[in-house]
Protein backbone atom coordinates (compact mmCIF):
# COMPACT_ATOMS: atom_id res chain seq x y z
CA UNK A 1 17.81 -7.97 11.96
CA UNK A 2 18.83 -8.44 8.54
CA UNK A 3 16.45 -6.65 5.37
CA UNK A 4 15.60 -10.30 4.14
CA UNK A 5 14.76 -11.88 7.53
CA UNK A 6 12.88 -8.88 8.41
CA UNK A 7 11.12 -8.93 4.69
CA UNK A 8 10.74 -12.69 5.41
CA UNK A 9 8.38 -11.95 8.95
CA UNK A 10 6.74 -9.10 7.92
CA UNK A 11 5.22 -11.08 4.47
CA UNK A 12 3.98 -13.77 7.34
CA UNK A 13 2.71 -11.42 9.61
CA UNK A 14 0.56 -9.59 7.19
CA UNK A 15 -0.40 -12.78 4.95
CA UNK A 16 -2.09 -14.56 8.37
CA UNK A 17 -3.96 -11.16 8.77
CA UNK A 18 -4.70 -11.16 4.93
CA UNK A 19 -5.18 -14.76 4.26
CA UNK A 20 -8.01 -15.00 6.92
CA UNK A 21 -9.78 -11.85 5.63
CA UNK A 22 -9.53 -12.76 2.31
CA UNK A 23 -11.44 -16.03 2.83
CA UNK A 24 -13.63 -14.04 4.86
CA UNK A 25 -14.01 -12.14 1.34
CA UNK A 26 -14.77 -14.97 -0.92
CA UNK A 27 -17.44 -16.00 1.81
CA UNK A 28 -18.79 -12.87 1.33
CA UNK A 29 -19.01 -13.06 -2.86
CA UNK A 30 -21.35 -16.09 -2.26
CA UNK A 31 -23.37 -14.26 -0.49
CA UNK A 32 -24.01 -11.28 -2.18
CA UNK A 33 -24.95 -13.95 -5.11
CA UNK A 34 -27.41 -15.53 -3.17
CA UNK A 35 -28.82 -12.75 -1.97
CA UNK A 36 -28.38 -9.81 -5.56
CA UNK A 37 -29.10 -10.83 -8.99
CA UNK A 38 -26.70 -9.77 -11.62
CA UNK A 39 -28.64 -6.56 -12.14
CA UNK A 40 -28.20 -5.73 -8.61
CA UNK A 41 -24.50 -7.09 -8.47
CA UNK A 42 -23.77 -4.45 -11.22
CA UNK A 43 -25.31 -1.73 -9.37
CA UNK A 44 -23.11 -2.51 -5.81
CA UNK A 45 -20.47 -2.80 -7.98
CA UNK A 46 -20.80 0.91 -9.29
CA UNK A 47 -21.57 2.33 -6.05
CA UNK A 48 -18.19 0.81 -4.54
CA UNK A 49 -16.41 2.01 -7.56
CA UNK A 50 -17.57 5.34 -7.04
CA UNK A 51 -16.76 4.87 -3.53
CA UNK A 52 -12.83 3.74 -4.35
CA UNK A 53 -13.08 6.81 -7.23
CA UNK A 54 -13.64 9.45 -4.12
CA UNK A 55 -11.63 8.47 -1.24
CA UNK A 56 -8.37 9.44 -2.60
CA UNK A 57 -9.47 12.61 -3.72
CA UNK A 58 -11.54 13.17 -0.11
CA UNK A 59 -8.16 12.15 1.67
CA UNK A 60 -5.73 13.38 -0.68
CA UNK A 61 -4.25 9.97 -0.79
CA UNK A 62 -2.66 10.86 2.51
CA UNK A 63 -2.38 7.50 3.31
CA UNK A 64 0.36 7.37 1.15
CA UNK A 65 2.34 10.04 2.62
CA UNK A 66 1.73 8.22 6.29
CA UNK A 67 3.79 5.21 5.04
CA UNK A 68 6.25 7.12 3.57
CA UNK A 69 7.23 9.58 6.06
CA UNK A 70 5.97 7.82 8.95
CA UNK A 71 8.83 5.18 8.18
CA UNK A 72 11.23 7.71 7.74
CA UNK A 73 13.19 8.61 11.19
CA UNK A 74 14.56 12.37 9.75
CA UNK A 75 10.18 13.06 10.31
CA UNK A 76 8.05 13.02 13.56
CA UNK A 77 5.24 10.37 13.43
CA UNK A 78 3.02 12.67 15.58
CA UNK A 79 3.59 16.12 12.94
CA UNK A 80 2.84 12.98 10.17
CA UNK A 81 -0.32 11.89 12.23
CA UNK A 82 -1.79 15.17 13.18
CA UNK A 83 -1.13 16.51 9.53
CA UNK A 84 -2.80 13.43 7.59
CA UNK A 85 -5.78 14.25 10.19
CA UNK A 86 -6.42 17.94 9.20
CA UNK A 87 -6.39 16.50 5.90
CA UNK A 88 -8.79 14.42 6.52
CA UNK A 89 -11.01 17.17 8.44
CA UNK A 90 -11.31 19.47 5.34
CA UNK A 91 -11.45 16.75 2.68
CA UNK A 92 -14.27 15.29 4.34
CA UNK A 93 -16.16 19.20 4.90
CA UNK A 94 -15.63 19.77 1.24
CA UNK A 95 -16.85 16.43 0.16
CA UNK A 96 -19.74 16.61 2.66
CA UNK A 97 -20.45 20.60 1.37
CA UNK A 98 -20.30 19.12 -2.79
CA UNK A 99 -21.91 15.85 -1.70
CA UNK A 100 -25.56 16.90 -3.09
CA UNK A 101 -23.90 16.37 -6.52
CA UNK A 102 -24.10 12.59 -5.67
CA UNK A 103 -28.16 13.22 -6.45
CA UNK A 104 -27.82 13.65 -10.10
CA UNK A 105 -26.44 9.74 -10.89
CA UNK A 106 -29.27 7.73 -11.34
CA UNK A 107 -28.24 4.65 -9.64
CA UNK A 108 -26.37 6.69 -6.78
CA UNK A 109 -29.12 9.01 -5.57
CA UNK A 110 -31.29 5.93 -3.89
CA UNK A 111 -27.70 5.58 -1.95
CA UNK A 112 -26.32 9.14 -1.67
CA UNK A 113 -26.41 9.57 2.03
CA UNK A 114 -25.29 6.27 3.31
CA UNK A 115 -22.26 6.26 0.46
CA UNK A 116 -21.24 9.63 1.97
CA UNK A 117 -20.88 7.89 5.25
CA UNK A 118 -19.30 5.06 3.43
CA UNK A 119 -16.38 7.32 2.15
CA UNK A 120 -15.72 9.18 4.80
CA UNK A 121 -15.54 6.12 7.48
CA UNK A 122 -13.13 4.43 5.11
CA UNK A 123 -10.55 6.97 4.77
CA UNK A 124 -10.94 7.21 8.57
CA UNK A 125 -9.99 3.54 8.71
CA UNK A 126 -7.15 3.81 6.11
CA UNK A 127 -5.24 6.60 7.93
CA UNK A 128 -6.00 4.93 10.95
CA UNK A 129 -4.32 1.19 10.37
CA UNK A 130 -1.58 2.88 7.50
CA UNK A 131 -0.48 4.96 10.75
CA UNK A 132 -0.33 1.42 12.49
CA UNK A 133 2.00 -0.01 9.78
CA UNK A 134 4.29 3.07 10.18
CA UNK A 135 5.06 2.59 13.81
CA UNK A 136 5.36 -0.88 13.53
CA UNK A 137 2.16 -2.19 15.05
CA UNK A 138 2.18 -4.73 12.03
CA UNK A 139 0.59 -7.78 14.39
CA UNK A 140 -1.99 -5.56 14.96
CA UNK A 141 -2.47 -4.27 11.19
CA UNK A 142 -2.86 -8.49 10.54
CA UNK A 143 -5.39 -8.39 13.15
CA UNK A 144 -7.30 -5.46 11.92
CA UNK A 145 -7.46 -7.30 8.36
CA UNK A 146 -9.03 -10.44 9.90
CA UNK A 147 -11.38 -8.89 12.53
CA UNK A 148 -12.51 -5.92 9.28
CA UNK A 149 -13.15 -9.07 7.83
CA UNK A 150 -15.40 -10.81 10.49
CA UNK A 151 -17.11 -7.83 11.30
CA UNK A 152 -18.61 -7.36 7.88
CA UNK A 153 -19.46 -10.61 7.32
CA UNK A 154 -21.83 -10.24 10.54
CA UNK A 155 -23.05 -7.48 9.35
CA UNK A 156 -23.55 -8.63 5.92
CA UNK A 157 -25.06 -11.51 7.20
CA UNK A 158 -27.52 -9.44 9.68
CA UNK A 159 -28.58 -6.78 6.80
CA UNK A 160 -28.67 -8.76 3.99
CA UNK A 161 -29.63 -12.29 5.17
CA UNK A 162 -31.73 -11.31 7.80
CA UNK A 163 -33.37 -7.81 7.37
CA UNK A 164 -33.00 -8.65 3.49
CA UNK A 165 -32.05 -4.75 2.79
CA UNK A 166 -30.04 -5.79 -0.46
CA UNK A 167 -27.65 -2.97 -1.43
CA UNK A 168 -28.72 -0.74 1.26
CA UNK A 169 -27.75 -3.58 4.06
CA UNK A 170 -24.16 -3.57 1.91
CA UNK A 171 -23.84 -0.21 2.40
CA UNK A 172 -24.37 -0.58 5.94
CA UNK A 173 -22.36 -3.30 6.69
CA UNK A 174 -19.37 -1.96 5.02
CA UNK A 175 -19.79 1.38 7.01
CA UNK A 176 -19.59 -0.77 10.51
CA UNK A 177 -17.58 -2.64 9.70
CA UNK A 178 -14.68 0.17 8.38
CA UNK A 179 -16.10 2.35 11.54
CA UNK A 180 -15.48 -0.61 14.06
CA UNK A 181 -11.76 -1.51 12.51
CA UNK A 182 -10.85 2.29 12.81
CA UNK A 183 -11.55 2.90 15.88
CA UNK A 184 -10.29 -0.61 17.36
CA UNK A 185 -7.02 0.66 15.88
CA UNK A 186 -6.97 3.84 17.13
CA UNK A 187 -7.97 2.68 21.09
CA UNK A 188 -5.04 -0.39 20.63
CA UNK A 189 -2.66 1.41 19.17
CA UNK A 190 -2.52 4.49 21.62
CA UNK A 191 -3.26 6.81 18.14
CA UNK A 192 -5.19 9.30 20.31
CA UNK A 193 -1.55 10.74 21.98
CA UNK A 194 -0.01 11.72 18.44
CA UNK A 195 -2.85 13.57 17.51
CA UNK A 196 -2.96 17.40 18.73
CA UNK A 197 -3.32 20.75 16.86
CA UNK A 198 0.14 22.03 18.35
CA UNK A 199 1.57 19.35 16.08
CA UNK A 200 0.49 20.24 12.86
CA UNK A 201 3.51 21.28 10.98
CA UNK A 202 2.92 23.26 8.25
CA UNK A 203 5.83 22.64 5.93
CA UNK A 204 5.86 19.00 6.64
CA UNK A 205 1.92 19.04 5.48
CA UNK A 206 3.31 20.79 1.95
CA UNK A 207 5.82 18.36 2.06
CA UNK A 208 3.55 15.15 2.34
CA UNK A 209 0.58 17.13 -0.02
CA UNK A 210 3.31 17.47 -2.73
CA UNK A 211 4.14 13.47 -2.46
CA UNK A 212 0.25 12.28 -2.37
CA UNK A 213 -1.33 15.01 -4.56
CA UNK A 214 0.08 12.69 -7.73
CA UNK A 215 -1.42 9.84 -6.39
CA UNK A 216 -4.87 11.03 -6.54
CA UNK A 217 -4.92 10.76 -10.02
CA UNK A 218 -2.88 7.58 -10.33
CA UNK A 219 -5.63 6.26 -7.77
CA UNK A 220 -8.12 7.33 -9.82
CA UNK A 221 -6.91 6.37 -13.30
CA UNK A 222 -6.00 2.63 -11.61
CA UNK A 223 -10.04 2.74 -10.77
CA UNK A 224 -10.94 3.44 -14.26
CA UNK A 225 -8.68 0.90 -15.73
CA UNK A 226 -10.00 -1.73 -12.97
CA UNK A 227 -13.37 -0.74 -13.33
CA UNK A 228 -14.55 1.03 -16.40
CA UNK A 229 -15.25 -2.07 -18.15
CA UNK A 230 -18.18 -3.03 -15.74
CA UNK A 231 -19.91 0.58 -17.01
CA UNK A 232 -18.90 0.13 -20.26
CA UNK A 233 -20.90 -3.58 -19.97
CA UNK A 234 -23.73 -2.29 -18.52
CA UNK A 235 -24.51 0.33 -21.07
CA UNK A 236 -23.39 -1.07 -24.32
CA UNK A 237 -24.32 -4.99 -23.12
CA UNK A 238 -26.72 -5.03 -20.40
CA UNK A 239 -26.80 -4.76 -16.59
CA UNK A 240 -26.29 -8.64 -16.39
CA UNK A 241 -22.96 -9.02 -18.32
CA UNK A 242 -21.82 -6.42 -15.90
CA UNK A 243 -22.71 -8.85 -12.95
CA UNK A 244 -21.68 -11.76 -14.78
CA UNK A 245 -18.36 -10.26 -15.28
CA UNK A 246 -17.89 -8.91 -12.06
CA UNK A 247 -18.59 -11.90 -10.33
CA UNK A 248 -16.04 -13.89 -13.02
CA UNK A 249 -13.57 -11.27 -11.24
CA UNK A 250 -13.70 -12.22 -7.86
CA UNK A 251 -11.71 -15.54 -7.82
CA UNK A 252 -8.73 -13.58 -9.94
CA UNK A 253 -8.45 -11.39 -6.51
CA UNK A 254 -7.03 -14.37 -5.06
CA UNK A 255 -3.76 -13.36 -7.05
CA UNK A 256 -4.46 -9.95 -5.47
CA UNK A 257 -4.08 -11.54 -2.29
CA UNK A 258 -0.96 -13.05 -2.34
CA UNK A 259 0.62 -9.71 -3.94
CA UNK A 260 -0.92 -7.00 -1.22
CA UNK A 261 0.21 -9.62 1.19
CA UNK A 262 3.78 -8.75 -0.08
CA UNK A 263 3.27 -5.97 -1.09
CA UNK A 264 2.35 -4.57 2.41
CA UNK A 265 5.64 -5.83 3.76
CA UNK A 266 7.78 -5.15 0.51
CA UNK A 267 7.00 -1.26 0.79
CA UNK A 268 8.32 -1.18 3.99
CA UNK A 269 11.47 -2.50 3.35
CA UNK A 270 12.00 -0.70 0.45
CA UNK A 271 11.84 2.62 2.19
CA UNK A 272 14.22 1.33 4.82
CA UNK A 273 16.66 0.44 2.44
CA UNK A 274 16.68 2.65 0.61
CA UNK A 275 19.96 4.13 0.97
CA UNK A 276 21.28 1.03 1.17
CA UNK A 277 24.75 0.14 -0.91
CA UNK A 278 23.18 -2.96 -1.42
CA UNK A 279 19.89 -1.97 -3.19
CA UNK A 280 20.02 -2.99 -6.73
CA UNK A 281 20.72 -6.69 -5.60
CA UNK A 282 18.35 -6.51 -2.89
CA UNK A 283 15.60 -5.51 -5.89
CA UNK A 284 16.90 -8.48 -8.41
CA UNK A 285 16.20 -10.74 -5.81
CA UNK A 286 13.27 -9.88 -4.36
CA UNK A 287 11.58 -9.45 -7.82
CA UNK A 288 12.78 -12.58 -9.12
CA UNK A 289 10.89 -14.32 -5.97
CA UNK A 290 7.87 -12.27 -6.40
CA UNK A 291 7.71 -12.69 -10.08
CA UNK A 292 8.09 -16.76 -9.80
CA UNK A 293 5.28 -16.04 -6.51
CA UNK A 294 2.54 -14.86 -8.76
CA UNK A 295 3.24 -17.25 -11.82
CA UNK A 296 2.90 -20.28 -9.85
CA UNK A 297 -0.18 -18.73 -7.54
CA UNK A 298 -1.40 -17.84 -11.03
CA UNK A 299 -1.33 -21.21 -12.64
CA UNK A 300 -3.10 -22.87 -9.12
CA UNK A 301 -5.83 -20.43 -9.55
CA UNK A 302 -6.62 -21.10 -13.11
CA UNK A 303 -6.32 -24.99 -12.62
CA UNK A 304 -8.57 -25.01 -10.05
CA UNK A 305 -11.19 -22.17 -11.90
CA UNK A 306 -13.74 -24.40 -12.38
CA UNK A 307 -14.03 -26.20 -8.75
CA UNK A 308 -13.82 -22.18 -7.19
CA UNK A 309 -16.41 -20.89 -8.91
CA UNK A 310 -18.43 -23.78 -7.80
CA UNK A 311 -17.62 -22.81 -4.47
CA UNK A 312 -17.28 -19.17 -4.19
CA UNK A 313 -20.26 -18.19 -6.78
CA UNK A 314 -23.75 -19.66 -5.81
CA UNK A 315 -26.37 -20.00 -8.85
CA UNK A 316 -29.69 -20.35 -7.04
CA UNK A 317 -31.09 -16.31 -7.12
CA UNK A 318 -29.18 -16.09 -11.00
CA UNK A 319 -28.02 -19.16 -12.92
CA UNK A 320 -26.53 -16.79 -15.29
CA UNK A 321 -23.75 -17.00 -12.89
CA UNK A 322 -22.67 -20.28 -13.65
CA UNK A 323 -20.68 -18.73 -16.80
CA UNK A 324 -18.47 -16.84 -14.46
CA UNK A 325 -15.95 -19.45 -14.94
CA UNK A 326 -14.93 -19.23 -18.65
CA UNK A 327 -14.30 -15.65 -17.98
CA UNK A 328 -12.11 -15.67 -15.01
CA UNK A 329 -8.80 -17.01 -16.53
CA UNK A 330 -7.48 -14.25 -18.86
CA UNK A 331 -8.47 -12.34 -15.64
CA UNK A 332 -6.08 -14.24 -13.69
CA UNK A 333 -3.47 -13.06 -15.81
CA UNK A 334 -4.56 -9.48 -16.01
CA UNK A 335 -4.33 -9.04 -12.58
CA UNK A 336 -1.36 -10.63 -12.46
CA UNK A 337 0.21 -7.87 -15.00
CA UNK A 338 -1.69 -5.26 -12.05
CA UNK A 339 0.51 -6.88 -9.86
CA UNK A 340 3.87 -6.62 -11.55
CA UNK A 341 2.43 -2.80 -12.19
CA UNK A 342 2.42 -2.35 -8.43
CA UNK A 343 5.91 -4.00 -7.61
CA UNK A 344 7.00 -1.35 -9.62
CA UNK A 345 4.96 1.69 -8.35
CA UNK A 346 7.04 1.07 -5.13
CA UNK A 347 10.12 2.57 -7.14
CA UNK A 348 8.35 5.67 -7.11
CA UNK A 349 7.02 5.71 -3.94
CA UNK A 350 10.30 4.99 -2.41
CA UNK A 351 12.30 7.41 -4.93
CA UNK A 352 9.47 10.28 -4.24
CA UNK A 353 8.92 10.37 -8.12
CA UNK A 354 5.19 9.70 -7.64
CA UNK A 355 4.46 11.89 -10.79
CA UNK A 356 6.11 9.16 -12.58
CA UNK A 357 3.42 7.03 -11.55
CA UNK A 358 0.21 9.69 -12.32
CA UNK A 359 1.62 9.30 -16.23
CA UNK A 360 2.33 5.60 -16.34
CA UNK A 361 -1.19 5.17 -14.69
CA UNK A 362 -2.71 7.86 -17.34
CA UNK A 363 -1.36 5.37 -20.51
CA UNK A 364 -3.16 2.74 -19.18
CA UNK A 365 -6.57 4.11 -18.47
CA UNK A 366 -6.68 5.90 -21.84
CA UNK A 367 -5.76 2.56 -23.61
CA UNK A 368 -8.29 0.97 -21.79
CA UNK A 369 -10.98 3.52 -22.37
CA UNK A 370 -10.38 3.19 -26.55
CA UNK A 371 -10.25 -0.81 -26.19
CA UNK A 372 -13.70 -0.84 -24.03
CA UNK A 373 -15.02 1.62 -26.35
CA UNK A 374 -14.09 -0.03 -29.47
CA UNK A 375 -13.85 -4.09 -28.30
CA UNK A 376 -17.13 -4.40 -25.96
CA UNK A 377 -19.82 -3.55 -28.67
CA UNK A 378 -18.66 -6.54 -30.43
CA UNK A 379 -17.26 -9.03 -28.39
CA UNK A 380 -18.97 -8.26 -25.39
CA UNK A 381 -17.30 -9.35 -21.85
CA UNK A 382 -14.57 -10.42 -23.20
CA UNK A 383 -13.67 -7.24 -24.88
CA UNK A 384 -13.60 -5.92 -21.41
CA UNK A 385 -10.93 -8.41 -19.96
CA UNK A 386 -8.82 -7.98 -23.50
CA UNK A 387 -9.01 -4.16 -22.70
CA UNK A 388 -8.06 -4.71 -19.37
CA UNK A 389 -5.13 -7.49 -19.86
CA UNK A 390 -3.44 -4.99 -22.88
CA UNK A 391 -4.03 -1.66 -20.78
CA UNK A 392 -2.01 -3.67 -18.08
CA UNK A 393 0.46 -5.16 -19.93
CA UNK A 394 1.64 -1.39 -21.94
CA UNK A 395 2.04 0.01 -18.38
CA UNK A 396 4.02 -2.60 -17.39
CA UNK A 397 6.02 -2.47 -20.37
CA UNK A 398 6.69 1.93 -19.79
CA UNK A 399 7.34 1.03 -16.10
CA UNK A 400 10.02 -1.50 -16.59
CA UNK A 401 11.92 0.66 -19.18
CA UNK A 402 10.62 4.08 -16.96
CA UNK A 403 11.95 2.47 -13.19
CA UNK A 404 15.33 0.89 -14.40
CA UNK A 405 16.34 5.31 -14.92
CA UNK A 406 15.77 5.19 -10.73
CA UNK A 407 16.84 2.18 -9.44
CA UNK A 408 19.04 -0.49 -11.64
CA UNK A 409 17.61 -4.37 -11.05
CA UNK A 410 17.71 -7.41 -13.69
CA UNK A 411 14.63 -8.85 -15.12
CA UNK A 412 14.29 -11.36 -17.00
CA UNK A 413 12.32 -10.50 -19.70
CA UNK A 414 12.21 -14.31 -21.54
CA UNK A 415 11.45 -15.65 -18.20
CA UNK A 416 8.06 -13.18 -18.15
CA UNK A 417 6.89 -14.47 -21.83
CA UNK A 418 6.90 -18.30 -21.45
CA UNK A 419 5.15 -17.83 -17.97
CA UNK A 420 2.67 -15.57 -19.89
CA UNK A 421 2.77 -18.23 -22.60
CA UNK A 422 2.20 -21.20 -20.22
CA UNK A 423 -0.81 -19.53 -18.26
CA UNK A 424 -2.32 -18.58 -21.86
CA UNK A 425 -2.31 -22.27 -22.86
CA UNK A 426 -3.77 -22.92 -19.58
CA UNK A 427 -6.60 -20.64 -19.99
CA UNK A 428 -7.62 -21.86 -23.49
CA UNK A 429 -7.83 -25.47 -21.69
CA UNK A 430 -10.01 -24.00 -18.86
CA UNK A 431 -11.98 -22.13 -21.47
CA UNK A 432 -13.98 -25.24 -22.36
CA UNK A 433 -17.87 -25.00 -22.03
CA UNK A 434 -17.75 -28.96 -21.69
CA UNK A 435 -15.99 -28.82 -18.08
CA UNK A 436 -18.42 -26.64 -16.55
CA UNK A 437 -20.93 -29.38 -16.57
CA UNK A 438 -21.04 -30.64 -12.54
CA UNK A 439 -21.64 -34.01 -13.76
CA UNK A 440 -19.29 -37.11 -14.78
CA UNK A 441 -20.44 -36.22 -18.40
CA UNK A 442 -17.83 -35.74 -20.82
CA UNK A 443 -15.50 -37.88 -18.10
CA UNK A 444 -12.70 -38.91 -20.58
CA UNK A 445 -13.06 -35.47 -22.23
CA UNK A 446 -12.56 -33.86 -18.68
CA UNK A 447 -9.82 -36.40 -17.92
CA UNK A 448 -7.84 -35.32 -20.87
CA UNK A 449 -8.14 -31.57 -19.91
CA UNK A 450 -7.07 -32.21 -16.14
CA UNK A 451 -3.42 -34.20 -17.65
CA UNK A 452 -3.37 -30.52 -19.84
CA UNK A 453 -3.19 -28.78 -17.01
CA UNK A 454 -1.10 -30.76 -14.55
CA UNK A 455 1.60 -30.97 -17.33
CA UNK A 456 1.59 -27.34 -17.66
CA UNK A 457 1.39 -26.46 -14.43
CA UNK A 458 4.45 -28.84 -13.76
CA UNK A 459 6.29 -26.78 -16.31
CA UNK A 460 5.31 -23.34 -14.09
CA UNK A 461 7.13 -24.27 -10.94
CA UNK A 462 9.86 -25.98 -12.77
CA UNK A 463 10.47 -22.52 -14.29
CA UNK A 464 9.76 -21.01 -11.52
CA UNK A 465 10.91 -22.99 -8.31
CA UNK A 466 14.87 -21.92 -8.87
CA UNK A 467 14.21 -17.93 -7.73
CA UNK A 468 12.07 -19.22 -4.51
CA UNK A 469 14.74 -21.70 -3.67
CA UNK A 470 17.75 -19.05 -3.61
CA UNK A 471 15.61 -16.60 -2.32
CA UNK A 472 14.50 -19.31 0.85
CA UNK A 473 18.76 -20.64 0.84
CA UNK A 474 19.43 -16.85 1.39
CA UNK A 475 17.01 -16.29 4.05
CA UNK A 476 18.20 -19.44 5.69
CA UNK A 477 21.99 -18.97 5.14
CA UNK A 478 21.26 -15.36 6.86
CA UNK A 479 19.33 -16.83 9.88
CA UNK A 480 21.92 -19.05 11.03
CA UNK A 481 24.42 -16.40 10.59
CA UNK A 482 22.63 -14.18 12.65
């Protein structure tokens, strides 16, 4: 099977698992409204940052390593497997032995024990479906994502709505739920039968700890680029412009979904061609279609901001939610700049210069520790998505000079700034306290705005639709070869 046609299946594979457990997700944002006020939103918020801030340094980020060298036929999946387990053994006894240091954060210690359980289940669950996607069992990954999915919503629905537990019944929930997925993975997939002591191998392990050890960091200083801003809210603003803002931040993850769906699929190929003579043109191309992807997903999301957060956000515990909206565009495009980011962190994960991607990560986080620092105090939460949009786009900028030194691909650099143009003049459209009304007050005013954005969403995909098109004429034109 040819690299594009395979590309091709494996991005529909994993966006039908990821599709369905994203919606699942957005589900799940409208309930947490309803049932946490912004104060409490805040406070889950910090307790699953601190949660994404420790399992990559209570795995090692071995789930990296899995992907890599599980792809890679000069390794054995089961030394791979066994090793990432061990791994995960004495991460989680050290973690377990230093967890009492949990007690001294304030808005942890109510949560220590059951966030201790969190972690540890989830990097279970991670090694568990990454070793999945290395030996192919990507039907069942796109499962996994769905039923993960399902099975928290239940439990959300049975802690939360039901027992009325608040954060605790998140906790809970999210513990099943990553508990169930793992081990439905492991029983499925056979797992149990690549897993023995006699298989540890020793200088593989170095080999794998010396390609995720980097990553730790780089996981770390993504999560305080992602997430600072929601601390720096909370104690320089208040508690509820940290919930305000991290609800305004859930509808931009919809851009997050189409890119992991890719993503997922695009890493795979990457390692497996690799050595490929046909590499640099395989990149242009793909990039070019990914690039024109997230632009046009991009400009949907914002033109439909309003009527989403409607949807997705409900008002009746906190009406301060109903603001979300005003927020969430620039968002749209900083997580679109993430995006880009991560297209490129494949470079290094494929090239095995992952340190490359500890100092690219390390610009970004310090830039957006100043801007939060200096910008929040006076412009509040939207300081925070300013820090986070400019800490985005200067790693972007290092890693598209940084990556072309490894592997040689065009971009089209004055492609990139009238997209980024278009979706700006989009946002200051959207960014109109007048449409927010759910009424048919203001109609001709709201009229106006919708013709705004149709025109300039019709000039996204006209920029955009020629990459997609070649991209779909060259999957075709291989199929029928084939």
């Amino acid at each position: 099977m040819n690299k594009y046609k395979t590309l091709a299946m494996n991005t529909v594979v994993f966006a039908i698992g990821n599709i369905g457990a994203k919606l699942i997700s957005f589900l799940l944002t409208r309930l947490y409204t309803a049932n946490l006020d912004r104060a409490e939103f805040n406070t889950k918020d910090i307790l699953e940052m601190c949660a994404n801030f420790l399992i990559p340094v209570v795995s090692f980020s071995i789930t990296d390593a899995i992907i890599r060298y599980g792809l890679d036929k000069n390794y054995e999946k089961r030394a791979v497997f066994s090793n990432a387990i061990a791994v995960l053994i004495a991460g989680s006894a050290g973690f377990i032995i230093l967890s009492p240091l949990l007690l001294l954060f304030t808005d942890i210690r109510p949560y220590a024990v059951l966030l201790v359980g969190y972690i540890i289940v989830s990097c279970f669950r991670q090694i568990s479906t990454q070793f999945a996607r290395a030996r192919g069992f990507v039907k069942l990954y796109a499962v996994d994502g769905i039923g993960c999915m399902l099975t928290l919503l239940v439990y959300n629905l049975v802690f939360m709505s039901w027992l009325h537990l608040g954060i605790t019944g998140f906790l809970l929930a999210v513990m099943l739920s990553d508990l169930t997925s793992g081990v439905f993975v492991w029983w499925i997939a056979g797992h149990g039968r690549y897993f023995r002591r006699k298989y540890i191998d020793r200088e593989l392990l170095q080999v794998m700890l010396r390609f995720s050890m980097p990553l730790i960091p780089t996981a770390l200083l993504w999560i305080i680029t992602g997430f600072s801003d929601r601390l720096f809210l909370r104690f320089m603003k208040s508690a509820e412009d940290g919930g305000l803002y991290s609800a305004a931040s859930k509808i931009p993850n919809l851009i997050s979904m189409v890119s992991t769906v890719f993503y997922q699929a695009w890493n795979m190929s990457a390692i497996a061609e690799n050595d490929s003579k046909e590499r640099s043109t395989f990149y242009t191309t793909v990039y070019d279609a990914y690039q024109a992807m997230l632009f046009l997903a991009a400009g949907f999301i914002i033109a439909f901001d309003i009527p989403l957060s409607w949807v997705l956000i409900d008002t009746t515990k906190d009406p301060g939610y109903a603001l979300a909206y005003l927020y969430t565009p620039v968002l749209v495009i900083a997580v679109l700049m993430m995006c880009l980011n991560q297209f490129l962190s494949s470079i290094y994960t494929v090239t095995k210069h992952t340190q490359n991607s500890f100092w690219t990560s390390l610009a970004a986080a310090l830039l957006n520790l100043i801007l939060n620092a200096v910008l929040i105090p006076k412009f509040g939460i939207n300081g925070a998505i300013s820090a986070t949009f400019f800490s985005y786009v200067i790693c972007y900028l290092i890693r598209i000079v940084d990556t072309q030194r490894l592997i040689r691909f065009r971009v089209e650099h004055f492609k990139t700034l009238v997209n980024l143009a278009l979706l700006y003049l989009m946002c200051t459209v959207v960014q109109d306290p007048l449409l927010g009304e759910a009424s048919f007050s203001y109609f001709g005013h709201k009229l106006f705005a919708a013709v705004k954005l149709i025109i300039l969403l019709a000039a996204i995909a006209a920029f955009n639709i020629k990459p997609l098109l070649a991209t779909a004429r060259k999957l075709l034109r291989r199929r029928s070869k084939s």
